[in-house]
Protein backbone atom coordinates (compact mmCIF):
# COMPACT_ATOMS: atom_id res chain seq x y z
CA UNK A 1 -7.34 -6.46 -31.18
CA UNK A 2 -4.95 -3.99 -29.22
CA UNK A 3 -3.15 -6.14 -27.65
CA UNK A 4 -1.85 -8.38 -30.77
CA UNK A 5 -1.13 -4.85 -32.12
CA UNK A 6 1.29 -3.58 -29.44
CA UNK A 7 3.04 -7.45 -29.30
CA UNK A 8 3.50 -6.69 -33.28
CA UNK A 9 4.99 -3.53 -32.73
CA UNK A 10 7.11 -4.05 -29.92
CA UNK A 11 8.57 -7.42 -31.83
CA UNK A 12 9.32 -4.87 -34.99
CA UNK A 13 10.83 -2.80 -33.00
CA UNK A 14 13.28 -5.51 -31.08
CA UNK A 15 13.36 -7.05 -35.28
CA UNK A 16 14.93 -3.53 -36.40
CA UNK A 17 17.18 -2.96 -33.60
């Protein structure tokens, strides 16, 4: 359940830049 987590972030982050 980390893992999904830090893909989610890390593709919101990419989304907003």
């Amino acid at each position: 359940m980390g893992l999904l987590f830090i893909v989610m972030l890390q593709k919101l982050c990419q989304d907003v830049t």
